[in-house]
Protein backbone atom coordinates (compact mmCIF):
# COMPACT_ATOMS: atom_id res chain seq x y z
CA UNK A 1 122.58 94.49 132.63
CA UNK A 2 120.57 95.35 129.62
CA UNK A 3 117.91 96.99 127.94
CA UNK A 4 115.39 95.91 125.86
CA UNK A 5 113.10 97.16 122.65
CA UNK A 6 109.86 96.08 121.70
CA UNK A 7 107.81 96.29 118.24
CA UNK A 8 104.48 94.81 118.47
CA UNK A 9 100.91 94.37 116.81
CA UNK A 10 98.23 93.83 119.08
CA UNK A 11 94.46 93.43 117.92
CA UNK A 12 90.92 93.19 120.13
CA UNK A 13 87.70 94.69 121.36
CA UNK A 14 86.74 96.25 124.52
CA UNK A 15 83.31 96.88 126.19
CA UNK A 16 84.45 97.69 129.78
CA UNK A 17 86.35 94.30 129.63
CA UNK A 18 89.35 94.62 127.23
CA UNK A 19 91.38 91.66 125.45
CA UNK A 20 93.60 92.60 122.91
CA UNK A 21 95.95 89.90 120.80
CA UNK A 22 98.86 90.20 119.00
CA UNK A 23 102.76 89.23 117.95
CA UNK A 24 105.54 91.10 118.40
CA UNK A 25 109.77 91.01 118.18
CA UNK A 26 111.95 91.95 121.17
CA UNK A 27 115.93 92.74 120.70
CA UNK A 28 118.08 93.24 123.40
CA UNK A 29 121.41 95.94 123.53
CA UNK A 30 123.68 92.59 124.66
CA UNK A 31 122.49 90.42 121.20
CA UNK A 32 120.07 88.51 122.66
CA UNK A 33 116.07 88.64 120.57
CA UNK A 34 112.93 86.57 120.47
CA UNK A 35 109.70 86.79 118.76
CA UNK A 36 106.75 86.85 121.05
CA UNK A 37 102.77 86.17 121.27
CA UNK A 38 101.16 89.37 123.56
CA UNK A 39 98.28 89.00 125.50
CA UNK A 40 96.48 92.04 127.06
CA UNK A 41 93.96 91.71 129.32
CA UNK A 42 92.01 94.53 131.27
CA UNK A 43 89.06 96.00 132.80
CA UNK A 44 87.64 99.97 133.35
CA UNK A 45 85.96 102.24 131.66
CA UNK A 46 86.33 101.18 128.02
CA UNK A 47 84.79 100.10 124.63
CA UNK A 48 85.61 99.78 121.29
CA UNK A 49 86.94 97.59 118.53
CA UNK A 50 90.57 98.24 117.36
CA UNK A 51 93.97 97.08 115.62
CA UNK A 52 98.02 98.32 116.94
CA UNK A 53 100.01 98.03 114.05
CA UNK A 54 103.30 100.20 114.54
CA UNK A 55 103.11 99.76 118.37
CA UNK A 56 106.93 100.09 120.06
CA UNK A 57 108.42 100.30 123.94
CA UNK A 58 110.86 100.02 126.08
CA UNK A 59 112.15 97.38 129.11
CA UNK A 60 114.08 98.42 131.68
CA UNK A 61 117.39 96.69 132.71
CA UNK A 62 117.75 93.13 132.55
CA UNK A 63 120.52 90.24 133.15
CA UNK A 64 118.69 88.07 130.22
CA UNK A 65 116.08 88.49 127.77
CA UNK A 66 114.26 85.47 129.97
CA UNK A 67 113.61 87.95 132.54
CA UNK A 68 111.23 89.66 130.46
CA UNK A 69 109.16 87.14 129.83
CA UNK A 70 106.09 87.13 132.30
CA UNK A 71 103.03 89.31 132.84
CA UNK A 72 102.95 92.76 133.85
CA UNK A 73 100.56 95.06 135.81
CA UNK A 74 99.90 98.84 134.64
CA UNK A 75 97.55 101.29 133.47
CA UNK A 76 96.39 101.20 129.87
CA UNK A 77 94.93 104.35 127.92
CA UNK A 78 93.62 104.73 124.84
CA UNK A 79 91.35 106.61 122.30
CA UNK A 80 90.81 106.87 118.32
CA UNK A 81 88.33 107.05 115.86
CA UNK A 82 89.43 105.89 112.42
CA UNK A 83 93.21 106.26 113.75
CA UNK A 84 93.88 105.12 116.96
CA UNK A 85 96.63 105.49 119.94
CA UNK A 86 97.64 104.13 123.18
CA UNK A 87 100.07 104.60 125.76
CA UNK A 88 100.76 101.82 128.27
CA UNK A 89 103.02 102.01 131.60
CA UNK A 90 103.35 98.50 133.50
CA UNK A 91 105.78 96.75 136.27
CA UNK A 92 106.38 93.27 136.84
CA UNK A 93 108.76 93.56 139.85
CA UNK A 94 111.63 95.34 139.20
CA UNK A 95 111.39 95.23 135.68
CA UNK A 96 109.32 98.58 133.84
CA UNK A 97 107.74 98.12 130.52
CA UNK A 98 106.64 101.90 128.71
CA UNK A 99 104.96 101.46 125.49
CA UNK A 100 102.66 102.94 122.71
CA UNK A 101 101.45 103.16 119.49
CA UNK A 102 99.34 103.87 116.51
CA UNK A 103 96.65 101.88 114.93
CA UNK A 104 93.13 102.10 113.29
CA UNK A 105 89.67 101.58 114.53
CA UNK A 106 87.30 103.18 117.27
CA UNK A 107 87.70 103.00 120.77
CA UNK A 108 88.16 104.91 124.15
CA UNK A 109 88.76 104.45 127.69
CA UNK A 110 91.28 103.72 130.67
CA UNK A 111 91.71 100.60 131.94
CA UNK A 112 93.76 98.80 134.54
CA UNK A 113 94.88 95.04 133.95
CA UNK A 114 97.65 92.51 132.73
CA UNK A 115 100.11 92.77 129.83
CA UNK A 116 101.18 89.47 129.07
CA UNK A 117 105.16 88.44 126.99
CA UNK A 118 105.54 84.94 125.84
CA UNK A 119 108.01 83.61 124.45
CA UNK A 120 107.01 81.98 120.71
């Protein structure tokens, strides 16, 4: 088994529906990468306008890089006005995804929703 890092950029809106888009390169500890399209998708209490740019994270144990490919499920919170941060925590399955960031632009809220990885 092994674990995974992600560095993304996501960017979106959010007025109580949230849908964020964005790129984003994952490496593996056995060798194996893969540049990736992100799609986030939510709803909650939430609005704004706002851009990820250093966003990173973390994927719990896999056999292959394959297996973390899929949507996940989690809660998403985030706030900033002129800088901006969010912390994520999802599942799909077995598989844990933890990840956060820094970014510009105003928005604020919690939201609950999907956290899509696709290969590019």
């Amino acid at each position: 088994m092994t674990s995974c890092k992600i560095s993304y950029n996501l960017k979106g809106w959010s007025f109580f529906y949230k849908e964020y888009i964005g790129a984003g390169h994952i490496n593996c500890k056995n060798g194996q990468s893969s540049n990736v399209v992100i799609v986030s998708r939510s709803g909650g209490i939430s609005m704004g306008k706002s851009e990820i740019y250093k966003g990173e994270g973390v994927i719990s144990a896999v056999y292959s890089i394959n297996e973390v490919f899929g949507t996940y499920i989690g809660l998403d919170v985030h706030a900033g006005a002129t800088k901006s941060v969010e912390g994520r925590v999802m599942t799909k399955g077995e598989i844990s995804l933890a990840l956060w960031g820094m970014g510009r632009g105003f928005d604020l809220g919690i939201t609950v929703g999907a956290f899509s990885i696709l290969p590019k």
